[in-house]
ModelCIF file with pLDDT and N, C-alpha, C, O atoms, coordinates in Angstrom:
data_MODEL
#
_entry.id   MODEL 
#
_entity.id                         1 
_entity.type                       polymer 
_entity.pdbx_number_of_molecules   1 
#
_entity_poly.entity_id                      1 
_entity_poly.type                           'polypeptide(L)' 
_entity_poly.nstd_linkage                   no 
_entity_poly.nstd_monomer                   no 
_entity_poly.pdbx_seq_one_letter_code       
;(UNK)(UNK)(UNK)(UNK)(UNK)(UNK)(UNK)(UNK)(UNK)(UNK)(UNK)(UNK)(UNK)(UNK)(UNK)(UNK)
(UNK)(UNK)(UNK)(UNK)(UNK)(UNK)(UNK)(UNK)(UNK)(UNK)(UNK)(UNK)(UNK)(UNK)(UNK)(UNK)
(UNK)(UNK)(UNK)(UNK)(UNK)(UNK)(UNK)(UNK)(UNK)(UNK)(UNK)(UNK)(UNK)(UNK)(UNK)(UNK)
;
_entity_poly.pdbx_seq_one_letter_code_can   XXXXXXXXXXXXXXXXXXXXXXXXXXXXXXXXXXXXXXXXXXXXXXXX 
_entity_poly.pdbx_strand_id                 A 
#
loop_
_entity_poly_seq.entity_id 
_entity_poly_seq.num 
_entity_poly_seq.mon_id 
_entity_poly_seq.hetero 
1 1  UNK n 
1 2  UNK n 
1 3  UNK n 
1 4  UNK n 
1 5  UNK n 
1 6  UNK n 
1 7  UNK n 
1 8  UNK n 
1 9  UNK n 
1 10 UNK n 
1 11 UNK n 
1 12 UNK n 
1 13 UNK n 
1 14 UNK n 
1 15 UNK n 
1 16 UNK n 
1 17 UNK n 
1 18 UNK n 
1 19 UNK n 
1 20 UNK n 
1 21 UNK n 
1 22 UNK n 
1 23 UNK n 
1 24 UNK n 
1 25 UNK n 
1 26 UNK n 
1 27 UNK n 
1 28 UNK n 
1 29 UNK n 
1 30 UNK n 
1 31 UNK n 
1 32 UNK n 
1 33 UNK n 
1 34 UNK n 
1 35 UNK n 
1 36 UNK n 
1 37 UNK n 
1 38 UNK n 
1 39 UNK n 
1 40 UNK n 
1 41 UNK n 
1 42 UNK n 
1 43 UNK n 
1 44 UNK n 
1 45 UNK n 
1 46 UNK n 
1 47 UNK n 
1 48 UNK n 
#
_struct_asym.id          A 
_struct_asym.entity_id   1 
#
loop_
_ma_qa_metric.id 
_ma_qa_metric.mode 
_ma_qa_metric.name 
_ma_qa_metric.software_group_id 
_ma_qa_metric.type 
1 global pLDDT . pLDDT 
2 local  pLDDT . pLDDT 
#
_ma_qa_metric_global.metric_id      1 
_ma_qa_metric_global.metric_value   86.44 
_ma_qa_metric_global.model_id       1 
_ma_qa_metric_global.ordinal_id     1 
#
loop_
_ma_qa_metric_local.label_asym_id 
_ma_qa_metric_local.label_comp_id 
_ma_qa_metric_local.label_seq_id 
_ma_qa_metric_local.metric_id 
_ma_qa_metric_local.metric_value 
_ma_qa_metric_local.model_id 
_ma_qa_metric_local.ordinal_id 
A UNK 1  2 93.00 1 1  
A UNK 2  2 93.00 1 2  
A UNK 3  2 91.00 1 3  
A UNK 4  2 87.00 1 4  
A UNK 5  2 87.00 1 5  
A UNK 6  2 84.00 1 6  
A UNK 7  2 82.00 1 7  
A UNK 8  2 76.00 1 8  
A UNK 9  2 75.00 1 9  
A UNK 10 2 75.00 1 10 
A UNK 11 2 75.00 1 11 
A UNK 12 2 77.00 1 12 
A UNK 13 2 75.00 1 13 
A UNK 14 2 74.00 1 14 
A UNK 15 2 76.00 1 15 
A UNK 16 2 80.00 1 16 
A UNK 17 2 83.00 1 17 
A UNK 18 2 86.00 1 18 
A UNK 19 2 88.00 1 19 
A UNK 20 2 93.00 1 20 
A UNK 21 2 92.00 1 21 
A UNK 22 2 93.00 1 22 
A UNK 23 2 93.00 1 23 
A UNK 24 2 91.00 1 24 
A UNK 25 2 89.00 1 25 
A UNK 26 2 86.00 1 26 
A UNK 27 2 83.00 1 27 
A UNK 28 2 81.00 1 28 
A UNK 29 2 82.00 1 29 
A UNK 30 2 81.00 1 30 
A UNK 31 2 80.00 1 31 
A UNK 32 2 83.00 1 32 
A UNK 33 2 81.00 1 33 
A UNK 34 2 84.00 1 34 
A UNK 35 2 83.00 1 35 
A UNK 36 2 89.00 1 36 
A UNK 37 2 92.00 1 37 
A UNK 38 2 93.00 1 38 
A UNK 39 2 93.00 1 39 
A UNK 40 2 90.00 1 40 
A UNK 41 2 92.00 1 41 
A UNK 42 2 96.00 1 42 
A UNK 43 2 96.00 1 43 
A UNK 44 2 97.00 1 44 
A UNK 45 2 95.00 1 45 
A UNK 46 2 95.00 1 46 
A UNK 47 2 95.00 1 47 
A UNK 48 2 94.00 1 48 
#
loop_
_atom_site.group_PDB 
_atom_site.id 
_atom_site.type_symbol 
_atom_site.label_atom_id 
_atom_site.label_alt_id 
_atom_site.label_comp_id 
_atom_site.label_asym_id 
_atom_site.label_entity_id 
_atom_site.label_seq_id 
_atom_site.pdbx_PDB_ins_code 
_atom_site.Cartn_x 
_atom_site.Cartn_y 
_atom_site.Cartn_z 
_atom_site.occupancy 
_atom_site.B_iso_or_equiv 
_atom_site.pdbx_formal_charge 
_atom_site.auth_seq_id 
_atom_site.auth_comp_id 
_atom_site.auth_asym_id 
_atom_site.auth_atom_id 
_atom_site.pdbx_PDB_model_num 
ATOM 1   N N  . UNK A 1 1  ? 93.149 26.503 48.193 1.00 93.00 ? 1  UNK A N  1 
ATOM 2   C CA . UNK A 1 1  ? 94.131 26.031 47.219 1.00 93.00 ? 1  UNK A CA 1 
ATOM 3   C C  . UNK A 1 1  ? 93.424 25.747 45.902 1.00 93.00 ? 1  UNK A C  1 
ATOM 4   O O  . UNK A 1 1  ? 92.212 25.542 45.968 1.00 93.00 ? 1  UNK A O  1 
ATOM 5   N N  . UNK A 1 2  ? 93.956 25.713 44.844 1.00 93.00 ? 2  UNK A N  1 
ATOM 6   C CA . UNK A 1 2  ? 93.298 25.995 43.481 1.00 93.00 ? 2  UNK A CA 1 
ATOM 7   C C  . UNK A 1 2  ? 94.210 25.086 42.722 1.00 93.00 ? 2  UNK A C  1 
ATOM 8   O O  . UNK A 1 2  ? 95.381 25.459 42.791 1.00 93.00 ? 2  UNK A O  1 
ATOM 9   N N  . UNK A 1 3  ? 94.041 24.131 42.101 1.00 91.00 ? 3  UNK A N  1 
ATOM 10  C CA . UNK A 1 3  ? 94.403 22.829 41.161 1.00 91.00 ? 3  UNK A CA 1 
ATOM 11  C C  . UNK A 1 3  ? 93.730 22.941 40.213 1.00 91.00 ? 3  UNK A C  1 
ATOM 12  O O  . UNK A 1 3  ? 92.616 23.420 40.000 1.00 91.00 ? 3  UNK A O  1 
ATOM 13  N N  . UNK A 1 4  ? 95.064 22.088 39.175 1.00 87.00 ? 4  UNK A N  1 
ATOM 14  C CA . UNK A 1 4  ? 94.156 21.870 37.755 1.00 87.00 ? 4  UNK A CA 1 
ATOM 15  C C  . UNK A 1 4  ? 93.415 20.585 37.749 1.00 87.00 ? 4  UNK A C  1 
ATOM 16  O O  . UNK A 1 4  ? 93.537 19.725 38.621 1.00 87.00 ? 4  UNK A O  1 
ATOM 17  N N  . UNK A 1 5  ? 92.674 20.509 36.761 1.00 87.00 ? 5  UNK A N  1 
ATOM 18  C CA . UNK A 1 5  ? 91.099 19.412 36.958 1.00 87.00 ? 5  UNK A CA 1 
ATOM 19  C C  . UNK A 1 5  ? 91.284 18.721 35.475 1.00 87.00 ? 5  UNK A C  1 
ATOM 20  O O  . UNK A 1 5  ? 90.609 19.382 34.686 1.00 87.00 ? 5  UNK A O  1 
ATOM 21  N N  . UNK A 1 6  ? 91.756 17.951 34.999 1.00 84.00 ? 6  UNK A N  1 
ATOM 22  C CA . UNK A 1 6  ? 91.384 17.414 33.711 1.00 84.00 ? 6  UNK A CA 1 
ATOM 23  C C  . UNK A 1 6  ? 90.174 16.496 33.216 1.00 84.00 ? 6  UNK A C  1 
ATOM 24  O O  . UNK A 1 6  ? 90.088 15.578 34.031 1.00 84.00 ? 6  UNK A O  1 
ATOM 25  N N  . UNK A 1 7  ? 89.431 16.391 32.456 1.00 82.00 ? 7  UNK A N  1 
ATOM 26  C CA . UNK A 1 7  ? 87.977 15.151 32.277 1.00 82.00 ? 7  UNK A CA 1 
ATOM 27  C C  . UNK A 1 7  ? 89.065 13.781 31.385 1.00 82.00 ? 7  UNK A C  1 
ATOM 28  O O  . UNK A 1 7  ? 89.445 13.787 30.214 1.00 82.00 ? 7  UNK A O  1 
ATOM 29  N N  . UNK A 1 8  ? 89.296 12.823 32.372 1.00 76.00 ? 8  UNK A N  1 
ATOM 30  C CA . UNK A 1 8  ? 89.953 11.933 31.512 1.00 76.00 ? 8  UNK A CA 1 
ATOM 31  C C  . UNK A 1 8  ? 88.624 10.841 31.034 1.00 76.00 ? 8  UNK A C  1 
ATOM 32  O O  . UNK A 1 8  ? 88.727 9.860  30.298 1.00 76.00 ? 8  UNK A O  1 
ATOM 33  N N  . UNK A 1 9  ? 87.597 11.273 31.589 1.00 75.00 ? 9  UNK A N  1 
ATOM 34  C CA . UNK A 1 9  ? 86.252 9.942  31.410 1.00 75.00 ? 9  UNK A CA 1 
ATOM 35  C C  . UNK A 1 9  ? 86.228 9.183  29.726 1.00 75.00 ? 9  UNK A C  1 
ATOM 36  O O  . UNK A 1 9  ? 85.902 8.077  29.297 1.00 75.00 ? 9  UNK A O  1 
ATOM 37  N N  . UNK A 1 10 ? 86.757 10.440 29.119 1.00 75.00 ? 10 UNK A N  1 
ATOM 38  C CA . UNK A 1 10 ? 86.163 10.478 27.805 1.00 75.00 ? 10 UNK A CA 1 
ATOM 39  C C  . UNK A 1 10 ? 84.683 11.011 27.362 1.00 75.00 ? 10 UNK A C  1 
ATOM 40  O O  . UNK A 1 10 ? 84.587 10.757 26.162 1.00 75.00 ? 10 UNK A O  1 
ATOM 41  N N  . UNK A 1 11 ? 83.785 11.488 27.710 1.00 75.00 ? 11 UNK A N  1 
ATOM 42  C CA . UNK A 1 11 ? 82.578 12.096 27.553 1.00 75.00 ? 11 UNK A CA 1 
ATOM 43  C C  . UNK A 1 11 ? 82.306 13.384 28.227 1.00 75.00 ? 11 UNK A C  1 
ATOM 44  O O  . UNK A 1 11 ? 82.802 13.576 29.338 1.00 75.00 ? 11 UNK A O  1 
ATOM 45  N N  . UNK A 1 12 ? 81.563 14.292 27.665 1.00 77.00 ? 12 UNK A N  1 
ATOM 46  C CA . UNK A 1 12 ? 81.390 15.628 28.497 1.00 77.00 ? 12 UNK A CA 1 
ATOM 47  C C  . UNK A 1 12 ? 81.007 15.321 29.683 1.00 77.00 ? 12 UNK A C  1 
ATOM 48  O O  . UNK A 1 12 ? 80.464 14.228 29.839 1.00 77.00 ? 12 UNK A O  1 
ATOM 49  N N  . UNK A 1 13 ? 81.195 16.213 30.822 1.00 75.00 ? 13 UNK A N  1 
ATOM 50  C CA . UNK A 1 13 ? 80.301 16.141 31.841 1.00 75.00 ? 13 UNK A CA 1 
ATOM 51  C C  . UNK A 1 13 ? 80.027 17.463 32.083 1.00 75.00 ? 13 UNK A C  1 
ATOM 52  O O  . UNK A 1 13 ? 80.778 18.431 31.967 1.00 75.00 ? 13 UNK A O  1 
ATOM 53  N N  . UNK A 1 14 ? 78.647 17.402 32.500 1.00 74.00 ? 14 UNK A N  1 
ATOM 54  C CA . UNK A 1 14 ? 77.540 18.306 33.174 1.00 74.00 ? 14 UNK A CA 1 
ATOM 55  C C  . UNK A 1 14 ? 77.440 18.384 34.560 1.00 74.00 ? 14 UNK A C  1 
ATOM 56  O O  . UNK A 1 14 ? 77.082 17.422 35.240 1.00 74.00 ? 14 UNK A O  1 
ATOM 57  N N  . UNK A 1 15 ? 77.926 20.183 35.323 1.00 76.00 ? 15 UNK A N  1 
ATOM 58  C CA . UNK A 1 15 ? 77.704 19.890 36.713 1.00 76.00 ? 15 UNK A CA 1 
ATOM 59  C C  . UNK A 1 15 ? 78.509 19.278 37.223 1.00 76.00 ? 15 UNK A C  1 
ATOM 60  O O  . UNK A 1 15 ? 78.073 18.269 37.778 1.00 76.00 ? 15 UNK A O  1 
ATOM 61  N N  . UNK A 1 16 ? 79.646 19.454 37.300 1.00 80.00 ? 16 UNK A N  1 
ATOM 62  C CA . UNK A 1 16 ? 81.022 18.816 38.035 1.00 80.00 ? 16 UNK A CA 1 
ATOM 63  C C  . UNK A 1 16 ? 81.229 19.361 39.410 1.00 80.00 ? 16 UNK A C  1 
ATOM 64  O O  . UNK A 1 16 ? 81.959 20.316 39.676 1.00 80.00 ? 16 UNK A O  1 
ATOM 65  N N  . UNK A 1 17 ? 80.492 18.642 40.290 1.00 83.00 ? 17 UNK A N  1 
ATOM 66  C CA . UNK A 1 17 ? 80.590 18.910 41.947 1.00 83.00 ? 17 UNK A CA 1 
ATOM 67  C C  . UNK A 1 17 ? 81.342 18.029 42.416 1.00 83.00 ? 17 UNK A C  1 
ATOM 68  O O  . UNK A 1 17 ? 81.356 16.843 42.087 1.00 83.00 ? 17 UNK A O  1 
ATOM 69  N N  . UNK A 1 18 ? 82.400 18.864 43.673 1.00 86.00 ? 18 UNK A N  1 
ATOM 70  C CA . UNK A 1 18 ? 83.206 18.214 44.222 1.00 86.00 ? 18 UNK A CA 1 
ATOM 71  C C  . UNK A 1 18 ? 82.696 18.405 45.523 1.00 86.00 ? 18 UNK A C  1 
ATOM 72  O O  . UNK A 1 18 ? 82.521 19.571 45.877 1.00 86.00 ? 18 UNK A O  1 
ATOM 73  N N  . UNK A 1 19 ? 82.247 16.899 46.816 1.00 88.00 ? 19 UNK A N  1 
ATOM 74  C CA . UNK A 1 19 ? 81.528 17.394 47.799 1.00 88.00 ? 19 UNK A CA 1 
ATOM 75  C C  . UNK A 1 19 ? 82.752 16.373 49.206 1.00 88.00 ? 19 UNK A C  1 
ATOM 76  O O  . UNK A 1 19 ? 83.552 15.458 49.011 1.00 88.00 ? 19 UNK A O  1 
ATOM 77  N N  . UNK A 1 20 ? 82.404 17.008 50.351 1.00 93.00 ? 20 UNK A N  1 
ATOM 78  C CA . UNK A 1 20 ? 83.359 16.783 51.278 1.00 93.00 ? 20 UNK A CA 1 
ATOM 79  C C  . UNK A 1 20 ? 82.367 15.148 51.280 1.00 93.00 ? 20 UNK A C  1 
ATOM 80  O O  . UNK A 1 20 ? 81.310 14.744 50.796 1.00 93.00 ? 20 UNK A O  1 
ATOM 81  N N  . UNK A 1 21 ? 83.743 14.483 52.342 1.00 92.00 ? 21 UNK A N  1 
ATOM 82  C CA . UNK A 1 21 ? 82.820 13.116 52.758 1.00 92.00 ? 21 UNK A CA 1 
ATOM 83  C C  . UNK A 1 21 ? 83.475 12.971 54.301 1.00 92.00 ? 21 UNK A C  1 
ATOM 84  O O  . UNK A 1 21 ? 84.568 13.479 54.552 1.00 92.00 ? 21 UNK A O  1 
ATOM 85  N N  . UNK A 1 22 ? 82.915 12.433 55.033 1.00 93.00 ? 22 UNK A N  1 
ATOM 86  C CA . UNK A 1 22 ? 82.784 11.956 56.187 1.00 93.00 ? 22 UNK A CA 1 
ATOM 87  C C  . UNK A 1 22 ? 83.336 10.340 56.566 1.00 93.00 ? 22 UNK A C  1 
ATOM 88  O O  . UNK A 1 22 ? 82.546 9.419  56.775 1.00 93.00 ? 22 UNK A O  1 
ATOM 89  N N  . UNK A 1 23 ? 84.337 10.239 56.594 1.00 93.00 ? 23 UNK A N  1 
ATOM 90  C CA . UNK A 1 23 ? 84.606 8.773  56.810 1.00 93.00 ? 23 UNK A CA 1 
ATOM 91  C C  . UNK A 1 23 ? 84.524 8.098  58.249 1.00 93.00 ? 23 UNK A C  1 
ATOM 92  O O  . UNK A 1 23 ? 85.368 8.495  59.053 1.00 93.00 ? 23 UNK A O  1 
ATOM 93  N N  . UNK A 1 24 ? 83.534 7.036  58.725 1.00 91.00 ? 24 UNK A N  1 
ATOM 94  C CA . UNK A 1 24 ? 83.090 6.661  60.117 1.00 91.00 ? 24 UNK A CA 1 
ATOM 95  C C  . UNK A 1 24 ? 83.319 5.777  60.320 1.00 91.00 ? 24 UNK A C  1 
ATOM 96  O O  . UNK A 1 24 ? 83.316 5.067  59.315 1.00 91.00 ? 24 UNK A O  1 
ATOM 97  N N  . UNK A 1 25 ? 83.647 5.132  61.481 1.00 89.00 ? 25 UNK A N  1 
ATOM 98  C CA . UNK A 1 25 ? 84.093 3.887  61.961 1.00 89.00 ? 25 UNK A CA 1 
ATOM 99  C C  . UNK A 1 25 ? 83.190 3.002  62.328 1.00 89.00 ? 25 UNK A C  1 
ATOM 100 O O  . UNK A 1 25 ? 82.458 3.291  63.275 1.00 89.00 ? 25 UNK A O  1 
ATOM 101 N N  . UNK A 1 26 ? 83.082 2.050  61.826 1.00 86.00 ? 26 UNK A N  1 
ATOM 102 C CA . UNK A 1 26 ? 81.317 1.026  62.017 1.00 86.00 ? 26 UNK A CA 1 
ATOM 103 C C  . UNK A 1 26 ? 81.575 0.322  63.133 1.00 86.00 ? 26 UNK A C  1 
ATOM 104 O O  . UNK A 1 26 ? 80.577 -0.149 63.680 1.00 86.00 ? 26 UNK A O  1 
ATOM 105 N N  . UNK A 1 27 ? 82.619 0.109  63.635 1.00 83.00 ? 27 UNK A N  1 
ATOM 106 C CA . UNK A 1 27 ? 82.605 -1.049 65.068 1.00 83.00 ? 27 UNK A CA 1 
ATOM 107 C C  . UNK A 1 27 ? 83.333 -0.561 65.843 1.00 83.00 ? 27 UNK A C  1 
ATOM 108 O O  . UNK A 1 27 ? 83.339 -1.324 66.809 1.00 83.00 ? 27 UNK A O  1 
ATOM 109 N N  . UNK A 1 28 ? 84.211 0.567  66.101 1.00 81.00 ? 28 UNK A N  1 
ATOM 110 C CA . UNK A 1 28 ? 85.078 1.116  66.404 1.00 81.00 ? 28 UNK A CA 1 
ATOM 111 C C  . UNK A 1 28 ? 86.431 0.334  67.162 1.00 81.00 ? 28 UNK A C  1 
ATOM 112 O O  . UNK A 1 28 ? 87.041 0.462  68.223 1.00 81.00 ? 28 UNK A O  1 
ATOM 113 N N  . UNK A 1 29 ? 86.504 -0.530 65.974 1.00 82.00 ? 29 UNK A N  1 
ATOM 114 C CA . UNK A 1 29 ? 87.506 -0.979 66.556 1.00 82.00 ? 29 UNK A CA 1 
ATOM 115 C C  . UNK A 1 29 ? 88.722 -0.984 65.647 1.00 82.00 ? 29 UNK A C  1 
ATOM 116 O O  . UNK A 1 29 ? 88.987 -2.124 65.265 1.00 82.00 ? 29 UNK A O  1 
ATOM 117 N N  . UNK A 1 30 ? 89.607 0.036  65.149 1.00 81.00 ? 30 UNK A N  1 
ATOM 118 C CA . UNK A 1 30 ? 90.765 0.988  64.733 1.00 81.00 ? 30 UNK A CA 1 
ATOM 119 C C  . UNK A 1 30 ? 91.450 -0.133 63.825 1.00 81.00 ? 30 UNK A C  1 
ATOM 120 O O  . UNK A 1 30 ? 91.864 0.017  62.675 1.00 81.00 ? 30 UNK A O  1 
ATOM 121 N N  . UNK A 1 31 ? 91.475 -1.352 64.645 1.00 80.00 ? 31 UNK A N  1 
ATOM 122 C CA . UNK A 1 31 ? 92.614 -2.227 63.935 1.00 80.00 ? 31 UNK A CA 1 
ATOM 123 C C  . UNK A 1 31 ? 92.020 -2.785 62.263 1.00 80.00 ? 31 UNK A C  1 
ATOM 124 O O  . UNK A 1 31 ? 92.830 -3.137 61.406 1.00 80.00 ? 31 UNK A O  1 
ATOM 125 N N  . UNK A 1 32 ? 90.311 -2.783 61.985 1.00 83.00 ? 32 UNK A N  1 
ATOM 126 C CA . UNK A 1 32 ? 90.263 -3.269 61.023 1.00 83.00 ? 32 UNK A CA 1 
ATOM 127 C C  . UNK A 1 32 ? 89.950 -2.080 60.013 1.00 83.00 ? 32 UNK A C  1 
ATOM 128 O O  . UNK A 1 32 ? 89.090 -2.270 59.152 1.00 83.00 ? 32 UNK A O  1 
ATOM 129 N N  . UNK A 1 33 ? 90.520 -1.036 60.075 1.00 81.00 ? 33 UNK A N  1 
ATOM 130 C CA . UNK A 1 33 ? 89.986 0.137  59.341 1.00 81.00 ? 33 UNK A CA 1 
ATOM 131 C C  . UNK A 1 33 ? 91.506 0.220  58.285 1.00 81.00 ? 33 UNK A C  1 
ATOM 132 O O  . UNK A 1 33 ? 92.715 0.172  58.513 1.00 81.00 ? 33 UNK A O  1 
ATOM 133 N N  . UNK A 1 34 ? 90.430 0.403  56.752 1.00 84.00 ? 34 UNK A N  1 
ATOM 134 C CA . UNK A 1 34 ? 91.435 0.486  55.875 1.00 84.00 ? 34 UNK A CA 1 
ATOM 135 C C  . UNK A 1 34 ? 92.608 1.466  56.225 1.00 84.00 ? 34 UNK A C  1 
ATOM 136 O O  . UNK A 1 34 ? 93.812 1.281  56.401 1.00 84.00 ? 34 UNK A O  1 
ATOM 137 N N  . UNK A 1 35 ? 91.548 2.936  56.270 1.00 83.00 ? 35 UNK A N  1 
ATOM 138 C CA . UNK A 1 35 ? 91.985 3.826  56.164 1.00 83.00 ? 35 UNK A CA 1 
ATOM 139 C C  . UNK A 1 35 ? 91.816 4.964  58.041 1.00 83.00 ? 35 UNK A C  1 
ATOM 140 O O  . UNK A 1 35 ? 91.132 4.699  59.030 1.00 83.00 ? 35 UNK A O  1 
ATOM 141 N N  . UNK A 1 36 ? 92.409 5.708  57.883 1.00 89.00 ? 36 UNK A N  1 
ATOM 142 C CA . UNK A 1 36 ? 92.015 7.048  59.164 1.00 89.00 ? 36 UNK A CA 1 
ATOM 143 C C  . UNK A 1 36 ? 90.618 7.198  59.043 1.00 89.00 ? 36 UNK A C  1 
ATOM 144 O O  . UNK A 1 36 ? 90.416 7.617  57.903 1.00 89.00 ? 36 UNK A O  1 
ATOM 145 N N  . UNK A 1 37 ? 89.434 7.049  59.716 1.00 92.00 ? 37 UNK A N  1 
ATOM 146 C CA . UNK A 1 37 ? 88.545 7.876  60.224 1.00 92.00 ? 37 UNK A CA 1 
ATOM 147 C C  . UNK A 1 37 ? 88.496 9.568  60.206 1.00 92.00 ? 37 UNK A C  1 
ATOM 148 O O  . UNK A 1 37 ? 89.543 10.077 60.604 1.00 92.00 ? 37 UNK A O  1 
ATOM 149 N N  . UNK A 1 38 ? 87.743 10.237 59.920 1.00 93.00 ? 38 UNK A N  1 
ATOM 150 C CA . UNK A 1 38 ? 88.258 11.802 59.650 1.00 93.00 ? 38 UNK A CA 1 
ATOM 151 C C  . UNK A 1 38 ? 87.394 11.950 60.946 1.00 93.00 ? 38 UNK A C  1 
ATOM 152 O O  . UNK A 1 38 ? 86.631 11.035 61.258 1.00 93.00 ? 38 UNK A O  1 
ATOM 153 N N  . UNK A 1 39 ? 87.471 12.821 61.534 1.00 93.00 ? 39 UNK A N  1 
ATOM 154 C CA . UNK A 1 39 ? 86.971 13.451 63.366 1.00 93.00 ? 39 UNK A CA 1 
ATOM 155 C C  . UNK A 1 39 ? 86.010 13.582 63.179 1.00 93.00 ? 39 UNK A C  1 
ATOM 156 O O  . UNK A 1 39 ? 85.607 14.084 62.130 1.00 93.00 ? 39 UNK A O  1 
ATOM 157 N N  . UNK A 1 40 ? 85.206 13.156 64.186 1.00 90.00 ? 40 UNK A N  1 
ATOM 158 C CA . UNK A 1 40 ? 83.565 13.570 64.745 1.00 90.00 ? 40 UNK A CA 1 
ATOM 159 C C  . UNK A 1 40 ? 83.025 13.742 63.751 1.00 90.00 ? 40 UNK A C  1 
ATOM 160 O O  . UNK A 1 40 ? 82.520 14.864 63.708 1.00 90.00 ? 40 UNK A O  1 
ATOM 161 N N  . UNK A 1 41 ? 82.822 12.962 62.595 1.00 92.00 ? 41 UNK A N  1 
ATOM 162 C CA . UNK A 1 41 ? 81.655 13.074 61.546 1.00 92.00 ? 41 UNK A CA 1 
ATOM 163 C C  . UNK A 1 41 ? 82.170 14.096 60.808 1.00 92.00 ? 41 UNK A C  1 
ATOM 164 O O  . UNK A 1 41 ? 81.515 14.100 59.765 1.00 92.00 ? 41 UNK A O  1 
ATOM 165 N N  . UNK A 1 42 ? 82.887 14.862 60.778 1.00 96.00 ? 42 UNK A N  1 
ATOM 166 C CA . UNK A 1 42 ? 83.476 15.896 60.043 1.00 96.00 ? 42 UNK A CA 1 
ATOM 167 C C  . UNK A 1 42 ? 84.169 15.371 58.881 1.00 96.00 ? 42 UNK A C  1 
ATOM 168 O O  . UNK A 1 42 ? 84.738 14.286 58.999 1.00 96.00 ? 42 UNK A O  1 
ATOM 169 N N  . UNK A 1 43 ? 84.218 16.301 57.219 1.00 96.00 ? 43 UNK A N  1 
ATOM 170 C CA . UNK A 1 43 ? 85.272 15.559 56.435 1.00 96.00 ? 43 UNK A CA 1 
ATOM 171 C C  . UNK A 1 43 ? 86.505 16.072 56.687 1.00 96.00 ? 43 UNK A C  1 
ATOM 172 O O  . UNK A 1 43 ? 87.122 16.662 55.801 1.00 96.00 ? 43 UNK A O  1 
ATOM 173 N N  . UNK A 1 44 ? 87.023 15.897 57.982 1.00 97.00 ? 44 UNK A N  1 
ATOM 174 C CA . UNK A 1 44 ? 88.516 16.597 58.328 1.00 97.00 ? 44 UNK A CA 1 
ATOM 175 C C  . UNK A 1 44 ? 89.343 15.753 59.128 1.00 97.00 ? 44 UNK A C  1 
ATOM 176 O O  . UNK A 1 44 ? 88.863 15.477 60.228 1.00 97.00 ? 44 UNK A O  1 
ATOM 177 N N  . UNK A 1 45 ? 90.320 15.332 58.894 1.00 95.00 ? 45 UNK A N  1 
ATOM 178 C CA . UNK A 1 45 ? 91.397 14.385 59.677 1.00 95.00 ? 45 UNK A CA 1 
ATOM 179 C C  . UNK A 1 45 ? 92.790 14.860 59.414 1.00 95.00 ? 45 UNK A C  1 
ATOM 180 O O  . UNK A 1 45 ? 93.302 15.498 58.494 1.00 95.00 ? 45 UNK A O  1 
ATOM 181 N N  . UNK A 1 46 ? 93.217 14.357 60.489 1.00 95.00 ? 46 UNK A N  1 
ATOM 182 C CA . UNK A 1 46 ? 95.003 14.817 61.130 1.00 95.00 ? 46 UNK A CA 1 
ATOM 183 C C  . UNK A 1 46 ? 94.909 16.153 61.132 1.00 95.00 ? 46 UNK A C  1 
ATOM 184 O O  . UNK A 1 46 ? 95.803 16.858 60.663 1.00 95.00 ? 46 UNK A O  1 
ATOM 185 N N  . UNK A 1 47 ? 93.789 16.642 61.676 1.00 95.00 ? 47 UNK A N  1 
ATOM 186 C CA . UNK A 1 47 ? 94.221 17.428 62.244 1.00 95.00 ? 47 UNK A CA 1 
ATOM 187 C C  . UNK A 1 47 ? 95.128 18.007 63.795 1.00 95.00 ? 47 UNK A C  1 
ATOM 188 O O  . UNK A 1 47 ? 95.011 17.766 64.996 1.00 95.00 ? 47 UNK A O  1 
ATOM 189 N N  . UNK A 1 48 ? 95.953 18.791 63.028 1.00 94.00 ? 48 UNK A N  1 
ATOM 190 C CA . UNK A 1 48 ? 97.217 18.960 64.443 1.00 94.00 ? 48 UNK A CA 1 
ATOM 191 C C  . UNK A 1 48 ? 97.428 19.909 64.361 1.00 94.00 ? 48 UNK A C  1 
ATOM 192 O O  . UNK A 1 48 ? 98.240 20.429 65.127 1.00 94.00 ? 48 UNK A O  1 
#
């Protein structure tokens, strides 16, 4: 999929990388997690 990207920072930027992330569960205990956990260390969740 292909989106538009605007620089709202106000200053040029150099090297604009967009990188996956991995979100992990530190105690695994579900109830105090902001957000979903993405699977097995992977940056991928809900998947169905």
């Amino acid at each position: 999929a292909t989106f538009k990207l605007t620089n709202t920072s106000g200053r040029t930027l150099k090297n604009l990388v967009f990188l996956p992330v991995a979100l992990n569960d530190t105690d695994g205990d579900p109830s105090n997690n902001a957000q979903a956990p993405t699977a097995g260390g992977t940056p991928f969740r809900t998947v169905r």
